[in-house]
Protein backbone atom coordinates (compact mmCIF):
# COMPACT_ATOMS: atom_id res chain seq x y z
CA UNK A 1 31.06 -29.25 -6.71
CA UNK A 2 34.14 -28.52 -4.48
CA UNK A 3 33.32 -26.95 -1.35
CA UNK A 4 35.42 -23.50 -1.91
CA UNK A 5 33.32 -22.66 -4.41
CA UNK A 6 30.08 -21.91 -1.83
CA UNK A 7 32.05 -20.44 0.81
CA UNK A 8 35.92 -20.46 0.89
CA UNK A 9 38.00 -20.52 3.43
CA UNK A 10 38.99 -17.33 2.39
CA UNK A 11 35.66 -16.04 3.64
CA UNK A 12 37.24 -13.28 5.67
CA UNK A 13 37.27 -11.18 2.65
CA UNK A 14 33.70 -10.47 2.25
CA UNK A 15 33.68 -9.36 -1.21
CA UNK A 16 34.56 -12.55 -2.79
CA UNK A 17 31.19 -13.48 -1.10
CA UNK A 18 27.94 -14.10 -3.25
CA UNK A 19 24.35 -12.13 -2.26
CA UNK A 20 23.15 -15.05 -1.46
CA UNK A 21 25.58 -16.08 0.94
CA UNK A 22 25.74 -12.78 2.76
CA UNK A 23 22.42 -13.09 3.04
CA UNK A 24 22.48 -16.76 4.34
CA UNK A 25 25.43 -14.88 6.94
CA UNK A 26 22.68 -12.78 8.01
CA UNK A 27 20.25 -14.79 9.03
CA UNK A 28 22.22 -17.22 10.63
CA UNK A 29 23.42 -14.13 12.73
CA UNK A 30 20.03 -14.10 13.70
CA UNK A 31 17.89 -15.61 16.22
CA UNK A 32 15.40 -18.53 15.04
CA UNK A 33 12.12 -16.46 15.02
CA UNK A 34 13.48 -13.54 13.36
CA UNK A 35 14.94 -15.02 10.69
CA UNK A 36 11.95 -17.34 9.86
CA UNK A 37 9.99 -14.15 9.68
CA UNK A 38 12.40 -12.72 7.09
CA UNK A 39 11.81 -15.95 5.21
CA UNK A 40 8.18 -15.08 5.27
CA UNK A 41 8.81 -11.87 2.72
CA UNK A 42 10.71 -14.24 0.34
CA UNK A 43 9.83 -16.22 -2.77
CA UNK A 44 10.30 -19.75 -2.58
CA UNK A 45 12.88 -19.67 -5.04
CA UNK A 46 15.03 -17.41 -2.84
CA UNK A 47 13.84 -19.64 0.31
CA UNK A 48 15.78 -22.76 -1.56
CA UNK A 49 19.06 -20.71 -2.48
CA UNK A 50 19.64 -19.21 0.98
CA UNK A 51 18.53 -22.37 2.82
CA UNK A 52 21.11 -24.10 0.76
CA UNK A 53 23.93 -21.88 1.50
CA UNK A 54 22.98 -22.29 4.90
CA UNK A 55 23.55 -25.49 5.12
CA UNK A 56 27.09 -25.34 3.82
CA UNK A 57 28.05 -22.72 6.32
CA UNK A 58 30.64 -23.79 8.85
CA UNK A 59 33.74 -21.96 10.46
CA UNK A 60 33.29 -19.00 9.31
CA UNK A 61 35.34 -16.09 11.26
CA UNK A 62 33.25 -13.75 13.33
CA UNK A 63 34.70 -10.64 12.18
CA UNK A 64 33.33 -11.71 8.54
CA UNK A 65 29.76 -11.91 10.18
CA UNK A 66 30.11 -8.42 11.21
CA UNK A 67 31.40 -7.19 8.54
CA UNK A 68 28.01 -8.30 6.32
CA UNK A 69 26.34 -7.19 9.56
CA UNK A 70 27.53 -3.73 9.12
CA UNK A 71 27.40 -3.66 5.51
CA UNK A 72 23.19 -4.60 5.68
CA UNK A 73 22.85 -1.39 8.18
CA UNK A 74 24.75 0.79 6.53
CA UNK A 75 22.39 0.08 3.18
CA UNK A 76 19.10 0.12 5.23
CA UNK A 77 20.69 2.95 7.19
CA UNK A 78 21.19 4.29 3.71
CA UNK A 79 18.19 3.83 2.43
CA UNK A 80 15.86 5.60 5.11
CA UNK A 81 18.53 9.11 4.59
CA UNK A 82 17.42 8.67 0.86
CA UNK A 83 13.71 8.27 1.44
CA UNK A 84 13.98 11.09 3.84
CA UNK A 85 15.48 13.36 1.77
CA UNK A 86 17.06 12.23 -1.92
CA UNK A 87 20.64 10.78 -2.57
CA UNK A 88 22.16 14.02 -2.43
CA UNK A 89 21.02 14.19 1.02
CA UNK A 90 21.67 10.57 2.58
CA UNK A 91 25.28 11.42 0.49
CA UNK A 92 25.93 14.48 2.41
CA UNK A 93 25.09 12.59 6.12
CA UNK A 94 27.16 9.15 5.08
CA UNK A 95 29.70 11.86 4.37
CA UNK A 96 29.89 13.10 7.67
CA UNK A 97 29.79 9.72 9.33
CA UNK A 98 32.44 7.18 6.89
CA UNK A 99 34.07 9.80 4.68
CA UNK A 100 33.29 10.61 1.03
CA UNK A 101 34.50 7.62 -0.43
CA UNK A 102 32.60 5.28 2.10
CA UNK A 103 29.45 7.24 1.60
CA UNK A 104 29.59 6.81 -2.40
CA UNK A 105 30.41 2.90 -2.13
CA UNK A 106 27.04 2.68 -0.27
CA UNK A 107 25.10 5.41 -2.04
CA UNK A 108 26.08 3.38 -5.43
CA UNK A 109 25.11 -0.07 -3.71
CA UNK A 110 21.69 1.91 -2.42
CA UNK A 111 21.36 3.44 -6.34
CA UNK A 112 21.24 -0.66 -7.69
CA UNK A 113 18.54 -1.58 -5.16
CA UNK A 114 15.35 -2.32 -7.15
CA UNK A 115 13.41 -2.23 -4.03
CA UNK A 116 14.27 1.51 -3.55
CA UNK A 117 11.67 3.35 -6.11
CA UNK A 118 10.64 6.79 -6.59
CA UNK A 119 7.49 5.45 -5.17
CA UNK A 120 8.75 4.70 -1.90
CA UNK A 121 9.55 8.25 -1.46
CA UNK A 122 5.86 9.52 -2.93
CA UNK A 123 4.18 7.00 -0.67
CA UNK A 124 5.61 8.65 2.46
CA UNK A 125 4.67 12.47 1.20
CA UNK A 126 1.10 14.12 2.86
CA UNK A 127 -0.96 14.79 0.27
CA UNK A 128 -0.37 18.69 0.18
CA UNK A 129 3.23 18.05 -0.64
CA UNK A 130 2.33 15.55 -3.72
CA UNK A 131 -0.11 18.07 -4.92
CA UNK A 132 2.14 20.06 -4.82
CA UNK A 133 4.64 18.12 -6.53
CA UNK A 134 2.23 16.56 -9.12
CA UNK A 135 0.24 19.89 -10.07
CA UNK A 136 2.14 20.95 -12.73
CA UNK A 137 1.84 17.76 -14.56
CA UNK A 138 -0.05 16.49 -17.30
CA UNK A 139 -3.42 14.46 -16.14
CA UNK A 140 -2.60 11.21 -17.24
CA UNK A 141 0.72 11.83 -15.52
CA UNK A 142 -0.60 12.50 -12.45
CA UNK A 143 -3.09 9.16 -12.74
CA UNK A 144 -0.32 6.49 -13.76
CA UNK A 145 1.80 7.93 -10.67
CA UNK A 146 -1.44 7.80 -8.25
CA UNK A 147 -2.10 4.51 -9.44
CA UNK A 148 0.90 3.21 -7.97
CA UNK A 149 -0.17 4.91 -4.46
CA UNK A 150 -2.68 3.46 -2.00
CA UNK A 151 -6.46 4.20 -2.43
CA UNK A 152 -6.44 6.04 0.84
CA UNK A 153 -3.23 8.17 -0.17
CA UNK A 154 -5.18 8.40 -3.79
CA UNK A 155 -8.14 9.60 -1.99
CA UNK A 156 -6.76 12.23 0.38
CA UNK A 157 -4.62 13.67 -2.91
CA UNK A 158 -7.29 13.73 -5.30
CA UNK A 159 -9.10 15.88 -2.36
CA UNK A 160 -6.64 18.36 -2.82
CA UNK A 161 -6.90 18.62 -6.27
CA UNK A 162 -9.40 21.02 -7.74
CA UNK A 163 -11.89 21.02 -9.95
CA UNK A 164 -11.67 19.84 -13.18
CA UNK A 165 -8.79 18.08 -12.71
CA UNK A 166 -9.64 15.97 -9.76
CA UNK A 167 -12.43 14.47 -12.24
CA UNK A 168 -10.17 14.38 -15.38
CA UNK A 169 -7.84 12.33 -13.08
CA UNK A 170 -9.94 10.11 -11.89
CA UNK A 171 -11.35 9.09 -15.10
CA UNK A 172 -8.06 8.47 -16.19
CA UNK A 173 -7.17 6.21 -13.29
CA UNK A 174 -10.33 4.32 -14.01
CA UNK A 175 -9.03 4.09 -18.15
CA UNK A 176 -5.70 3.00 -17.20
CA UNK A 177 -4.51 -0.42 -18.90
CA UNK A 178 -1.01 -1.66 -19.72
CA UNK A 179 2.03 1.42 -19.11
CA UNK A 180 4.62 1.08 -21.94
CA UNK A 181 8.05 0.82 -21.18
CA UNK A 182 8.26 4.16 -23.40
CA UNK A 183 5.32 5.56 -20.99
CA UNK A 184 7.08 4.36 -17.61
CA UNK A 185 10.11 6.17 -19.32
CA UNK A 186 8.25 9.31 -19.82
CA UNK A 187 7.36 9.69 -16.00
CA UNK A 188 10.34 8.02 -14.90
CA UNK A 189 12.03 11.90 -14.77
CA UNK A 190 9.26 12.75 -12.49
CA UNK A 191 9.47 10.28 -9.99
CA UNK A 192 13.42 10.50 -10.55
CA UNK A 193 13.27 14.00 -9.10
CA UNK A 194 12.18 12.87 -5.26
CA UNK A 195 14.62 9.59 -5.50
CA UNK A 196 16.68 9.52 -8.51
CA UNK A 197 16.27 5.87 -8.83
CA UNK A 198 14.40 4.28 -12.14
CA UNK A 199 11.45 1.74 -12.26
CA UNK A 200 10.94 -1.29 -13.56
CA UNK A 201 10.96 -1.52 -17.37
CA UNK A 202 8.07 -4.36 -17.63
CA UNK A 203 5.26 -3.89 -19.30
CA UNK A 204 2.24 -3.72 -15.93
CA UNK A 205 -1.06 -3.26 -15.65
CA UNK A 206 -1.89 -0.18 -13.48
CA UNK A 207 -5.20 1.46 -12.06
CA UNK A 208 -8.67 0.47 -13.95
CA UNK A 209 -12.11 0.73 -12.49
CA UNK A 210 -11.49 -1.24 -9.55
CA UNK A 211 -8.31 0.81 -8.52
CA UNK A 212 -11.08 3.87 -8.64
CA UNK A 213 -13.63 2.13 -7.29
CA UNK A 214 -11.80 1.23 -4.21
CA UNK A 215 -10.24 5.21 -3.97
CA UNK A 216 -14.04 6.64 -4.18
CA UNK A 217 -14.84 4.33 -1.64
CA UNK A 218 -12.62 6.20 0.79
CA UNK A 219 -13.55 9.62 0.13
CA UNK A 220 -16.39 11.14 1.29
CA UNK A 221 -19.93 10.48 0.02
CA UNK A 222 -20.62 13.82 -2.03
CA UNK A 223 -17.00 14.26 -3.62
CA UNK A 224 -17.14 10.09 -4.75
CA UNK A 225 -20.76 11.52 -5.98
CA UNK A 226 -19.51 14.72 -7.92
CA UNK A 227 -16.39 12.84 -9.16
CA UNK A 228 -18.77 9.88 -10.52
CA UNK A 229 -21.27 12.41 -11.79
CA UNK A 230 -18.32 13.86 -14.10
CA UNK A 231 -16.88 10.70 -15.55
CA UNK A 232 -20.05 9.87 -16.29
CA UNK A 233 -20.45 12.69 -18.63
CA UNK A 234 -17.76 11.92 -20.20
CA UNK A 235 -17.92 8.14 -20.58
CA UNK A 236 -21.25 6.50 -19.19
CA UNK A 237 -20.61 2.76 -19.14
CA UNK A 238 -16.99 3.33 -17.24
CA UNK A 239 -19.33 5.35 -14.98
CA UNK A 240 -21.73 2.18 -14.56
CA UNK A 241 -18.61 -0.28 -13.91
CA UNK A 242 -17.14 1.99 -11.25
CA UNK A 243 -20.57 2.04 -9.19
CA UNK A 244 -21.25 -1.90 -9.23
CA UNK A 245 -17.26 -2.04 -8.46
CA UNK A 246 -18.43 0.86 -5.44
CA UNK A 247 -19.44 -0.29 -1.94
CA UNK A 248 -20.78 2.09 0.38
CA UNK A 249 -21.79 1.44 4.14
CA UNK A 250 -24.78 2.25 3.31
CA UNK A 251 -25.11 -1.20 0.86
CA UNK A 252 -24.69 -3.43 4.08
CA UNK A 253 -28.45 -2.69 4.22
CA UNK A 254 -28.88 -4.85 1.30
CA UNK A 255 -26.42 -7.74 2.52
CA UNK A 256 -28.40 -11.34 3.57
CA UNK A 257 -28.81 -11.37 7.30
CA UNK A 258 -26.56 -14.76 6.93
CA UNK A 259 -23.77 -12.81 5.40
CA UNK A 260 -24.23 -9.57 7.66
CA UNK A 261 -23.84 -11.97 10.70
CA UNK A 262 -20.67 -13.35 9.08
CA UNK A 263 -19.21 -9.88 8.71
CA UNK A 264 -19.90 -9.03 12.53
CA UNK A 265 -17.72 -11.45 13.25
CA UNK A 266 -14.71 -9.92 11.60
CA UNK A 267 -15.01 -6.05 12.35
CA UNK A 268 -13.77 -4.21 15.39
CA UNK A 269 -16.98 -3.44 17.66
CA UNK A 270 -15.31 0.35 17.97
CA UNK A 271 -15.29 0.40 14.54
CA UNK A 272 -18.89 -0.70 14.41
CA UNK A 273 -20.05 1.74 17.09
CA UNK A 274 -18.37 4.70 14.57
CA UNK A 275 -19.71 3.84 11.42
CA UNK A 276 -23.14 3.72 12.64
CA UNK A 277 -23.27 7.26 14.57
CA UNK A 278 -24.47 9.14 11.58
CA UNK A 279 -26.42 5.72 10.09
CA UNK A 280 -30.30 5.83 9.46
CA UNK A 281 -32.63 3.89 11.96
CA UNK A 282 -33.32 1.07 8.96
CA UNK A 283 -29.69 0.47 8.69
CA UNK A 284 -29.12 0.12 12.25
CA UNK A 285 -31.93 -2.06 13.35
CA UNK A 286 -30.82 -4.02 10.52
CA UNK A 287 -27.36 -4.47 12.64
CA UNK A 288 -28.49 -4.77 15.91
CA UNK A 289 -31.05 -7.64 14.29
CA UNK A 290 -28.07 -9.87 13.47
CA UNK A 291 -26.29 -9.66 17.03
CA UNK A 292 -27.50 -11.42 19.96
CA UNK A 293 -29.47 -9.78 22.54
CA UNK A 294 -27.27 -8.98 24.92
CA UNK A 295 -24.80 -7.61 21.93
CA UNK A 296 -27.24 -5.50 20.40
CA UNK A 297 -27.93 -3.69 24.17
CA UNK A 298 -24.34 -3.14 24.34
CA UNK A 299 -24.06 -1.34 21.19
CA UNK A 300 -26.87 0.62 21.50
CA UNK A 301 -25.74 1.88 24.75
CA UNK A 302 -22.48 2.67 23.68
CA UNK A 303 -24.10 5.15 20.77
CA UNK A 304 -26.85 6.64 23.60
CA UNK A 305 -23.24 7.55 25.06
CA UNK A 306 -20.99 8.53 22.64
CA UNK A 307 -20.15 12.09 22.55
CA UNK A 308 -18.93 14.03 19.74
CA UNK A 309 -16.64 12.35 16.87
CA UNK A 310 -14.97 13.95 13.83
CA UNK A 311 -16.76 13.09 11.08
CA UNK A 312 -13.62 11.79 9.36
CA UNK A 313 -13.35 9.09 12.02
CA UNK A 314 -17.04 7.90 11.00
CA UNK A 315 -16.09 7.70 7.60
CA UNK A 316 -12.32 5.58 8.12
CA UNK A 317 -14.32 3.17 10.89
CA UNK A 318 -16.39 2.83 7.76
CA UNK A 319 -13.91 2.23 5.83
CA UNK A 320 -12.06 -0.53 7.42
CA UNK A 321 -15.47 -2.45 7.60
CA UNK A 322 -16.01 -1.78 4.16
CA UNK A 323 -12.73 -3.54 3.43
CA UNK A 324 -13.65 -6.00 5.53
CA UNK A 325 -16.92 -7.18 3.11
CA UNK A 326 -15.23 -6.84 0.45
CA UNK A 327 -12.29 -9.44 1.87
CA UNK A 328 -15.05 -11.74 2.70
CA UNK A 329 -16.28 -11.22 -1.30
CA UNK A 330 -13.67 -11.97 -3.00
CA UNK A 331 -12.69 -14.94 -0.43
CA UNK A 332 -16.62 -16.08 -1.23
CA UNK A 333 -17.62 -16.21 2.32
CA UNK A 334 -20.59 -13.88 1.26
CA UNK A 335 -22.20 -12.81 -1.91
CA UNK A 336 -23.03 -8.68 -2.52
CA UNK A 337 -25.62 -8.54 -5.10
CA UNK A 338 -26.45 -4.63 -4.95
CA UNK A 339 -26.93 -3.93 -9.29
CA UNK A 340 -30.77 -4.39 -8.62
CA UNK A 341 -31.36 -0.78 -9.41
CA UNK A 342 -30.51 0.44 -5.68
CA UNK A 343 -30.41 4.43 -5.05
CA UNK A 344 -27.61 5.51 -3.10
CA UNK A 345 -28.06 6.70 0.71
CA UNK A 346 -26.18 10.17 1.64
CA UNK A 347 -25.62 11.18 4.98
């Protein structure tokens, strides 16, 4: 293969230039440790192409450099004015800064980005505005686009939500399978109406009683309780397979000291501190009997003297330790065996 046909001489003129090779521009622009960082976020596949076209890169004019340069701000630049408020929006402020016809070249580079989603914009909404968004759709509308949230975004949205719909939708989250292209179509108008950008038209596998699971687990103890209570009136064994998918705090009571010891290891001690300010006495005896001595004074002294906390601290420092046993489960560092006809523990 001749050599003009990776980069020409002609490079100057940076749209006879590949994605790849701009891309190969860019990181070559900059420093070692940032651009082996951006490598980290690749696939291997793209690794191989833009280390290639590295490799071939010589002489090429500085002015070309910052030209790709400038072109990769103005589409992240772009891209933030579109999350922040729609096309029409980032349109109207490119407008202002390069002229109309400067602004719609980007705007239509932005518009072919498949990393720029409807759900990038939902993701960064508080949950009153997605309510308020999402209310007046159908149920399983609201579940397939919740799906594609976090669980703690899930959580704080289905708080919002009232009565019987918060329960309809989260039985429906815990139902979901494989979306249609015809179904991703359907809700494609919705999500369309924050970013005007369409998703991907592969069949995928959204939500399920895991995706619940894991969004009770970060709500508080009586809603996850009222929500379960409802699904399991209306199906009984999806009920059963989101509580053995559940973990509460609580459950660390029925861990093996060998495993409890392995997850002190992992969690912040501040964390640990929170979490146990409203436990039981069993519970906590049960922690302080897997530290050392001298750990186990600390910690109690640090609850003798903690003051006041919001309860929804208590319940996130819980959270983050819950995530970290369940890391350490499916990594098989520890086994959970709590289906042995446990109660729950509300505090």
């Amino acid at each position: 293969m001749k050599a003009e046909t990776t980069l020409p001489e002609r490079i100057d003129r940076t749209t006879e230039i590949t994605g790849v090779q701009k891309a190969a521009l860019l990181l070559i622009a900059l420093n070692i440790e940032t651009a082996a960082s951006v490598f980290k976020y690749l696939d291997p596949e793209q690794v191989e192409k833009i280390s290639a076209e590295i490799t071939r890169v010589k002489n090429i004019p500085s002015s070309t450099i910052d030209t790709v340069m400038q072109d990769f701000y103005d589409m992240v630049t772009a891209r933030e004015y579109v999350l922040e408020g729609g096309l029409e929006y980032a349109q109207a402020v490119l407008e202002k800064s390069f002229g109309s016809t400067k602004a719609f070249e980007i705007i239509e580079k932005v518009k072919t980005l498949t990393t720029l989603r409807g759900f990038d914009v939902l993701k960064k909404a508080e949950s009153t505005q997605l309510v308020n968004f999402l209310i007046k759709e159908h149920p399983q509308t609201i579940a397939l686009i919740l799906s594609h949230l976090s669980p703690e975004q899930t959580a704080e949205t289905l708080k919002e939500l009232a009565e019987p719909l918060r329960s309809d939708v989260a039985y429906r989250i815990a139902t979901l399978g494989k979306v249609s292209p015809v179904t991703l179509k359907q809700i494609e108008h919705v999500v369309d109406e924050m970013a005007g950008t369409s998703m991907s038209q592969a069949i995928s596998k959204v939500g399920g009683t895991k995706s619940l699971a894991a969004i009770l687990n970060r709500l508080n103890v009586n809603l996850s309780k009222e929500i379960l209570e409802k699904i399991d009136t209306k199906d009984s064994e999806v009920a059963i397979e989101i509580k053995l998918l559940m973990f509460l705090f609580e459950d660390i009571i029925a861990i093996q000291d060998k495993d409890i010891q392995k997850i002190l290891k992992e969690v912040d001690r501040k964390d640990l501190a929170l979490a146990l300010k409203v436990a039981d006495e069993k519970l906590r005896n049960k922690i302080f009997a897997n530290m050392s001595e001298r750990a186990a004074e600390l910690l109690k002294e640090e609850l003798q003297y903690m003051g006041m906390v919001k309860l929804k601290e208590v319940e996130t420092a819980q959270g983050r330790i819950i995530d970290v046993v369940k890391s350490l489960e499916e990594t098989g560092e520890i086994s959970l065996n709590l289906t042995g006809g446990k109660e729950d523990v509300y505090v």
